[in-house]
C-alpha atoms as a PDB file:
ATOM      1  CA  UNK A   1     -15.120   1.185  24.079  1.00  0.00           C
ATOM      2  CA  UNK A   2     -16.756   3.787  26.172  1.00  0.00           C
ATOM      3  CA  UNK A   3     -17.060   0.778  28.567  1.00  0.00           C
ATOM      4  CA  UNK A   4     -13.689   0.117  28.921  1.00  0.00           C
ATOM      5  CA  UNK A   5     -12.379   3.889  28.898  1.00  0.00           C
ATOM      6  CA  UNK A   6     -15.121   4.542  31.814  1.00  0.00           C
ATOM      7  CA  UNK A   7     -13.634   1.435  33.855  1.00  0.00           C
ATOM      8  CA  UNK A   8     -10.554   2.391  33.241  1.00  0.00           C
ATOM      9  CA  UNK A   9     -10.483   5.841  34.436  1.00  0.00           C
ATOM     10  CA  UNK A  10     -12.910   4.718  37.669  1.00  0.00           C
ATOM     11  CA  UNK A  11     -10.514   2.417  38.382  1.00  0.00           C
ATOM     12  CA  UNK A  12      -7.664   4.385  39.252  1.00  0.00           C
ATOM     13  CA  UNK A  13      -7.186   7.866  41.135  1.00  0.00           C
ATOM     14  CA  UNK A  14      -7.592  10.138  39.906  1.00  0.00           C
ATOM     15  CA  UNK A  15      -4.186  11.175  38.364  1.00  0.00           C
ATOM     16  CA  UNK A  16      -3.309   8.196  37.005  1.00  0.00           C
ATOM     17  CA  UNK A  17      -7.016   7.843  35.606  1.00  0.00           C
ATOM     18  CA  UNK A  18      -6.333  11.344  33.797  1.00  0.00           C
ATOM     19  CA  UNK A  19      -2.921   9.958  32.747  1.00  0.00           C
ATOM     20  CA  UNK A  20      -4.472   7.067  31.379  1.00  0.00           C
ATOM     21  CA  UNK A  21      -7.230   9.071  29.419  1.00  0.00           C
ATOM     22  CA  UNK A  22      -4.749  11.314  27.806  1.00  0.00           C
ATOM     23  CA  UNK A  23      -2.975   8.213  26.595  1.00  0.00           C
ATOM     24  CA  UNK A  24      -5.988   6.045  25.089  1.00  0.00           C
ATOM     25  CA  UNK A  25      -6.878   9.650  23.566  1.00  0.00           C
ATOM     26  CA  UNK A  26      -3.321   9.574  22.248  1.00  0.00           C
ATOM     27  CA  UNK A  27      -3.638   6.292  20.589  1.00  0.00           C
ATOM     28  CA  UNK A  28      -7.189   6.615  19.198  1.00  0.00           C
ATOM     29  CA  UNK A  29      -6.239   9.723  17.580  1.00  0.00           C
ATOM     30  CA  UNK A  30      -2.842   8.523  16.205  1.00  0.00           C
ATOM     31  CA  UNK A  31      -4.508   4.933  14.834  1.00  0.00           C
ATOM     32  CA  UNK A  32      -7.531   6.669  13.079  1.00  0.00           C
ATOM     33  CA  UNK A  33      -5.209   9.486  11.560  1.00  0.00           C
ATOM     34  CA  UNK A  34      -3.353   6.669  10.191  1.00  0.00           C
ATOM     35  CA  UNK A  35      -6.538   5.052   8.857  1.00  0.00           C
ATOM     36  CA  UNK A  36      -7.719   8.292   7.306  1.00  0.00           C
ATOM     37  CA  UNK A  37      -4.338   8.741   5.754  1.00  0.00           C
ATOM     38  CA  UNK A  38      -3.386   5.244   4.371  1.00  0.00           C
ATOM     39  CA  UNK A  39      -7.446   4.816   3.409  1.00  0.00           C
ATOM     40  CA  UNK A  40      -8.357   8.214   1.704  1.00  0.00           C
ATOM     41  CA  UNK A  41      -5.937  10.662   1.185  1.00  0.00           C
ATOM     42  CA  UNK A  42      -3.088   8.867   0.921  1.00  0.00           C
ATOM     43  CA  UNK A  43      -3.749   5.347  -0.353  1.00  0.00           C
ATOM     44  CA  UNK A  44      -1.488   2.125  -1.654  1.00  0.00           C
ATOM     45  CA  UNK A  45      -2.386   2.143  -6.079  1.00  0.00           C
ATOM     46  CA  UNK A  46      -0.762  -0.451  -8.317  1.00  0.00           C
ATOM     47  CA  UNK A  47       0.825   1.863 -10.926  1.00  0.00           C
ATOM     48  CA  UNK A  48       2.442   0.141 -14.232  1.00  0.00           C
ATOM     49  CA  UNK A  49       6.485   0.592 -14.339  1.00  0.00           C
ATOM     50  CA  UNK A  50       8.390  -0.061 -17.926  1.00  0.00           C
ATOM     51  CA  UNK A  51      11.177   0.637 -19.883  1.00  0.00           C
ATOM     52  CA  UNK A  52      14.147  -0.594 -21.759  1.00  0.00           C
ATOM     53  CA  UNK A  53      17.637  -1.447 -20.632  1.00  0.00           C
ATOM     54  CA  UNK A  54      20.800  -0.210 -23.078  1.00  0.00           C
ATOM     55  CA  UNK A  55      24.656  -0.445 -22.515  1.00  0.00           C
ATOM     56  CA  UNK A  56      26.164   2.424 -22.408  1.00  0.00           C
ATOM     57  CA  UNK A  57      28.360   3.056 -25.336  1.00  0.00           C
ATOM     58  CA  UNK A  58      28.194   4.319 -29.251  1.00  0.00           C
ATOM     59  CA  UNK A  59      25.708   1.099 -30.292  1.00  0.00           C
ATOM     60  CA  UNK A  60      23.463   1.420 -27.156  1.00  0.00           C
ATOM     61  CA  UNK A  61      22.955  -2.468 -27.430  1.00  0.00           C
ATOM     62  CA  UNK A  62      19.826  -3.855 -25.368  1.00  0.00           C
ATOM     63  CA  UNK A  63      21.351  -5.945 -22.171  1.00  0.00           C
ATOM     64  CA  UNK A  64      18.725  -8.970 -22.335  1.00  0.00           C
ATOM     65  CA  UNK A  65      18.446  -9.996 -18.465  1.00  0.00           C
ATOM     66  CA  UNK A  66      19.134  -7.313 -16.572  1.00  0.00           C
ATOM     67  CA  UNK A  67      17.017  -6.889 -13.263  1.00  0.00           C
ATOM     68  CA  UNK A  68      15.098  -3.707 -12.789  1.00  0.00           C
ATOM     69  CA  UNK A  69      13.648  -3.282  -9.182  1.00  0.00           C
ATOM     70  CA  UNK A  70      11.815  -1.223  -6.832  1.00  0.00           C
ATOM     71  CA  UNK A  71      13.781  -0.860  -3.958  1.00  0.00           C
ATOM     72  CA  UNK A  72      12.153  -1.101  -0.615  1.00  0.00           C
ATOM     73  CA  UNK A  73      10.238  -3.636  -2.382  1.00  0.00           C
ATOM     74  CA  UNK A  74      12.235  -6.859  -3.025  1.00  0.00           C
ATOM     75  CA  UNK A  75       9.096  -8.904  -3.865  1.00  0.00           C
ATOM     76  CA  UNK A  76       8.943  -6.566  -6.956  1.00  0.00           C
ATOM     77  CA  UNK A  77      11.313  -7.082  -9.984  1.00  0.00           C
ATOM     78  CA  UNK A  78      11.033  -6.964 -13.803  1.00  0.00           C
ATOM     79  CA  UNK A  79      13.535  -8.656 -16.242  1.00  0.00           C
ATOM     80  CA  UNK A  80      14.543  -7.283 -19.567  1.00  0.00           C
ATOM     81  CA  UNK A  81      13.520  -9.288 -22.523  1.00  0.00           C
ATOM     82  CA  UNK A  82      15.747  -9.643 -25.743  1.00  0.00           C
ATOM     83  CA  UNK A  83      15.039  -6.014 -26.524  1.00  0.00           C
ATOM     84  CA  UNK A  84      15.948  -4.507 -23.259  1.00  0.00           C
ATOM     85  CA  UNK A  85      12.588  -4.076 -22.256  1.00  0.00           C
ATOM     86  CA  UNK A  86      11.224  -4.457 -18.856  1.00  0.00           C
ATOM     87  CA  UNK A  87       7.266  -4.268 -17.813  1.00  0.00           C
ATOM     88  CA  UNK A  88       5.591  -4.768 -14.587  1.00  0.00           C
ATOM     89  CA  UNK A  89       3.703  -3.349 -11.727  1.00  0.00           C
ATOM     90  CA  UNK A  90       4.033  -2.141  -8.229  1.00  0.00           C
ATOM     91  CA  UNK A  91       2.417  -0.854  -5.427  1.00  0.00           C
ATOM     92  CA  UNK A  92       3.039   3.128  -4.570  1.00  0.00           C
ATOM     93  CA  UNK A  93       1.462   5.734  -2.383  1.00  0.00           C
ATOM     94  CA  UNK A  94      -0.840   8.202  -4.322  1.00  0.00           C
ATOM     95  CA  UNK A  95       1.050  11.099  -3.502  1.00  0.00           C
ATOM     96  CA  UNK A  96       4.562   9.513  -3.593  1.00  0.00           C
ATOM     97  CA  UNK A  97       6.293  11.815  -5.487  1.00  0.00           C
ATOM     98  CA  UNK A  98       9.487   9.703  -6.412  1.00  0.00           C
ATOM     99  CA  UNK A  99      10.325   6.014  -6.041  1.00  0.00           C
ATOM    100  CA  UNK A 100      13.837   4.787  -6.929  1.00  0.00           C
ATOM    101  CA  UNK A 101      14.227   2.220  -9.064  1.00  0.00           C
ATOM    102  CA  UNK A 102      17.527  -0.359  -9.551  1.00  0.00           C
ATOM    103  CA  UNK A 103      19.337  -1.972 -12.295  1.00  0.00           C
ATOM    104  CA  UNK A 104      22.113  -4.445 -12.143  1.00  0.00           C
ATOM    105  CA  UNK A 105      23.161  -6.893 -14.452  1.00  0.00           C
ATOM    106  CA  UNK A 106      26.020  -9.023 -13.943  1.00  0.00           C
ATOM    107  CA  UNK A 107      29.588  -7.304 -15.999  1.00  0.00           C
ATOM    108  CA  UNK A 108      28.004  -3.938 -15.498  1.00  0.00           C
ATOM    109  CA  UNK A 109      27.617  -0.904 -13.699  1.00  0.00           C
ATOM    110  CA  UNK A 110      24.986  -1.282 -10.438  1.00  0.00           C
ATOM    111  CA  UNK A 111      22.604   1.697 -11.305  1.00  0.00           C
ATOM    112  CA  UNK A 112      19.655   3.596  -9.011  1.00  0.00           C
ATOM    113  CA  UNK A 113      18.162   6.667  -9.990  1.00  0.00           C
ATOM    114  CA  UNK A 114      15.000   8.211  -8.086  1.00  0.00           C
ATOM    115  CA  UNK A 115      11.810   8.244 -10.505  1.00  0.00           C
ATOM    116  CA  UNK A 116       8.609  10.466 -10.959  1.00  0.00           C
ATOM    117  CA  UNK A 117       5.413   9.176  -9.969  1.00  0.00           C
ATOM    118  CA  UNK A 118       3.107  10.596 -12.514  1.00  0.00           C
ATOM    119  CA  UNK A 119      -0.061  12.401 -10.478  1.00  0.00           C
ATOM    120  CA  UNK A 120      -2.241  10.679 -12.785  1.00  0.00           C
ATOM    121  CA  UNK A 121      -3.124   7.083 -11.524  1.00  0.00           C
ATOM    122  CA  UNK A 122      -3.855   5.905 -15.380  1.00  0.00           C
ATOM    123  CA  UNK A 123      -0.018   7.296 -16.519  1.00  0.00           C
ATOM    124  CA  UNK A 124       2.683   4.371 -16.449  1.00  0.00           C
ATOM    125  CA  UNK A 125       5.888   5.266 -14.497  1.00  0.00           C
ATOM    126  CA  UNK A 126       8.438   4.947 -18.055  1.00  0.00           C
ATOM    127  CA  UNK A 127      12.296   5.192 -17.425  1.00  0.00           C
ATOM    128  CA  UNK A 128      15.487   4.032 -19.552  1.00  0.00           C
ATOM    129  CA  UNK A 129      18.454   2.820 -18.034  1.00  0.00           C
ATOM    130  CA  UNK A 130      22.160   2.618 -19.001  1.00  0.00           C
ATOM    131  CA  UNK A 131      24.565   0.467 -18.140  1.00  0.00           C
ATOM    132  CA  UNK A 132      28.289   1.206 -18.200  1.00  0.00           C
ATOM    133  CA  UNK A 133      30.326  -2.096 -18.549  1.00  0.00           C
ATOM    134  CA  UNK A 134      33.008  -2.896 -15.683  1.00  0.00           C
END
Protein backbone atom coordinates (compact mmCIF):
# COMPACT_ATOMS: atom_id res chain seq x y z
CA UNK A 1 0.00 0.00 0.00
CA UNK A 2 2.76 2.32 0.91
CA UNK A 3 3.97 1.26 -2.60
CA UNK A 4 1.25 2.40 -4.39
CA UNK A 5 0.53 5.71 -2.28
CA UNK A 6 4.45 6.57 -2.85
CA UNK A 7 3.95 6.01 -6.79
CA UNK A 8 1.13 7.70 -6.76
CA UNK A 9 2.07 10.89 -5.25
CA UNK A 10 5.71 10.75 -7.34
CA UNK A 11 3.83 10.47 -10.15
CA UNK A 12 2.09 13.58 -10.35
CA UNK A 13 3.05 17.34 -9.41
CA UNK A 14 2.98 18.17 -6.94
CA UNK A 15 -0.59 19.56 -6.35
CA UNK A 16 -2.36 17.03 -7.75
CA UNK A 17 -0.02 14.45 -5.83
CA UNK A 18 -1.19 16.35 -2.50
CA UNK A 19 -4.76 16.22 -3.88
CA UNK A 20 -4.48 12.72 -4.40
CA UNK A 21 -2.99 11.97 -0.84
CA UNK A 22 -5.69 13.81 0.91
CA UNK A 23 -8.16 11.65 -0.97
CA UNK A 24 -6.64 7.98 -0.43
CA UNK A 25 -6.32 9.43 3.30
CA UNK A 26 -10.02 10.19 2.94
CA UNK A 27 -10.98 6.77 1.93
CA UNK A 28 -8.69 4.76 4.25
CA UNK A 29 -10.02 6.58 7.09
CA UNK A 30 -13.74 6.41 6.07
CA UNK A 31 -13.44 2.35 5.11
CA UNK A 32 -11.64 1.40 8.44
CA UNK A 33 -14.10 3.64 10.57
CA UNK A 34 -16.69 1.64 8.96
CA UNK A 35 -14.88 -1.61 9.81
CA UNK A 36 -14.37 -0.56 13.41
CA UNK A 37 -17.99 0.38 13.62
CA UNK A 38 -19.89 -2.51 11.86
CA UNK A 39 -17.03 -5.06 13.56
CA UNK A 40 -16.81 -3.87 17.27
CA UNK A 41 -18.86 -1.32 18.46
CA UNK A 42 -21.59 -1.57 16.48
CA UNK A 43 -22.07 -5.10 15.17
CA UNK A 44 -25.00 -7.19 13.12
CA UNK A 45 -26.59 -9.91 16.35
CA UNK A 46 -29.41 -12.31 15.54
CA UNK A 47 -31.89 -11.33 18.30
CA UNK A 48 -35.18 -13.66 18.79
CA UNK A 49 -38.59 -11.66 17.82
CA UNK A 50 -42.17 -13.24 19.12
CA UNK A 51 -45.47 -12.58 19.96
CA UNK A 52 -49.10 -13.22 19.38
CA UNK A 53 -51.53 -11.76 16.90
CA UNK A 54 -55.36 -10.80 18.30
CA UNK A 55 -58.33 -9.04 16.49
CA UNK A 56 -59.24 -6.24 17.85
CA UNK A 57 -62.57 -6.40 19.48
CA UNK A 58 -64.37 -7.62 22.98
CA UNK A 59 -63.17 -11.59 22.32
CA UNK A 60 -59.59 -10.65 21.21
CA UNK A 61 -59.71 -13.85 18.94
CA UNK A 62 -56.13 -15.11 17.69
CA UNK A 63 -55.94 -14.29 13.66
CA UNK A 64 -54.13 -17.71 12.61
CA UNK A 65 -51.96 -16.52 9.45
CA UNK A 66 -51.25 -13.26 9.78
CA UNK A 67 -47.67 -12.09 8.58
CA UNK A 68 -45.47 -10.32 11.04
CA UNK A 69 -42.30 -8.71 9.43
CA UNK A 70 -39.30 -6.73 9.87
CA UNK A 71 -39.39 -4.10 7.56
CA UNK A 72 -36.27 -3.19 5.73
CA UNK A 73 -35.86 -6.81 5.83
CA UNK A 74 -38.22 -8.66 3.42
CA UNK A 75 -36.24 -11.94 3.64
CA UNK A 76 -37.50 -11.93 7.31
CA UNK A 77 -41.16 -12.91 8.17
CA UNK A 78 -42.93 -14.98 10.87
CA UNK A 79 -46.51 -16.45 10.51
CA UNK A 80 -48.97 -16.78 13.30
CA UNK A 81 -49.88 -20.26 14.24
CA UNK A 82 -53.50 -21.28 15.39
CA UNK A 83 -52.94 -19.34 18.59
CA UNK A 84 -51.82 -16.11 17.14
CA UNK A 85 -48.41 -16.69 17.88
CA UNK A 86 -45.50 -15.75 15.83
CA UNK A 87 -41.60 -16.74 16.59
CA UNK A 88 -38.53 -16.10 14.67
CA UNK A 89 -35.28 -14.35 14.37
CA UNK A 90 -33.58 -11.46 12.76
CA UNK A 91 -30.60 -9.72 12.31
CA UNK A 92 -30.25 -6.08 14.21
CA UNK A 93 -27.50 -3.68 15.05
CA UNK A 94 -26.33 -3.88 18.75
CA UNK A 95 -27.18 -0.52 19.53
CA UNK A 96 -30.35 -0.24 17.36
CA UNK A 97 -32.57 1.18 19.59
CA UNK A 98 -35.97 0.50 17.71
CA UNK A 99 -36.86 -1.65 14.71
CA UNK A 100 -40.42 -1.52 13.30
CA UNK A 101 -42.15 -4.37 12.86
CA UNK A 102 -45.45 -5.12 10.35
CA UNK A 103 -48.60 -6.99 10.48
CA UNK A 104 -51.11 -7.53 7.79
CA UNK A 105 -53.48 -10.11 7.32
CA UNK A 106 -55.84 -10.18 4.60
CA UNK A 107 -59.75 -8.50 5.93
CA UNK A 108 -57.80 -6.44 8.39
CA UNK A 109 -56.20 -3.42 9.37
CA UNK A 110 -52.30 -3.09 7.84
CA UNK A 111 -50.44 -2.38 11.21
CA UNK A 112 -46.54 -1.03 11.95
CA UNK A 113 -45.48 0.07 15.16
CA UNK A 114 -41.65 0.86 15.99
CA UNK A 115 -40.24 -1.76 18.67
CA UNK A 116 -37.56 -1.73 21.53
CA UNK A 117 -34.48 -3.51 21.06
CA UNK A 118 -33.74 -4.81 24.47
CA UNK A 119 -29.80 -3.75 25.39
CA UNK A 120 -29.37 -7.17 26.48
CA UNK A 121 -28.34 -9.50 23.52
CA UNK A 122 -29.88 -12.73 25.52
CA UNK A 123 -33.57 -10.68 25.93
CA UNK A 124 -36.11 -11.64 23.02
CA UNK A 125 -37.69 -8.58 21.27
CA UNK A 126 -41.75 -9.62 22.56
CA UNK A 127 -44.64 -7.46 21.03
CA UNK A 128 -48.57 -8.09 20.59
CA UNK A 129 -50.39 -6.90 17.79
CA UNK A 130 -54.05 -5.99 17.06
CA UNK A 131 -55.84 -6.08 14.24
CA UNK A 132 -58.93 -3.99 13.54
CA UNK A 133 -61.17 -5.72 10.88
CA UNK A 134 -62.00 -3.64 7.55
Amino acid sequence: MALIWKGLKDGFSSTIGKWVSIAMTFIVVTIGGWIINNTYINPLQVREIRGYVYEMDSDGKPLTGATVFVVGQKEVQFEADENGYFSGEARVRKNTGQIVLSCNMEGYAFFQKPVDVPVDKKEPIITNFHLKPL
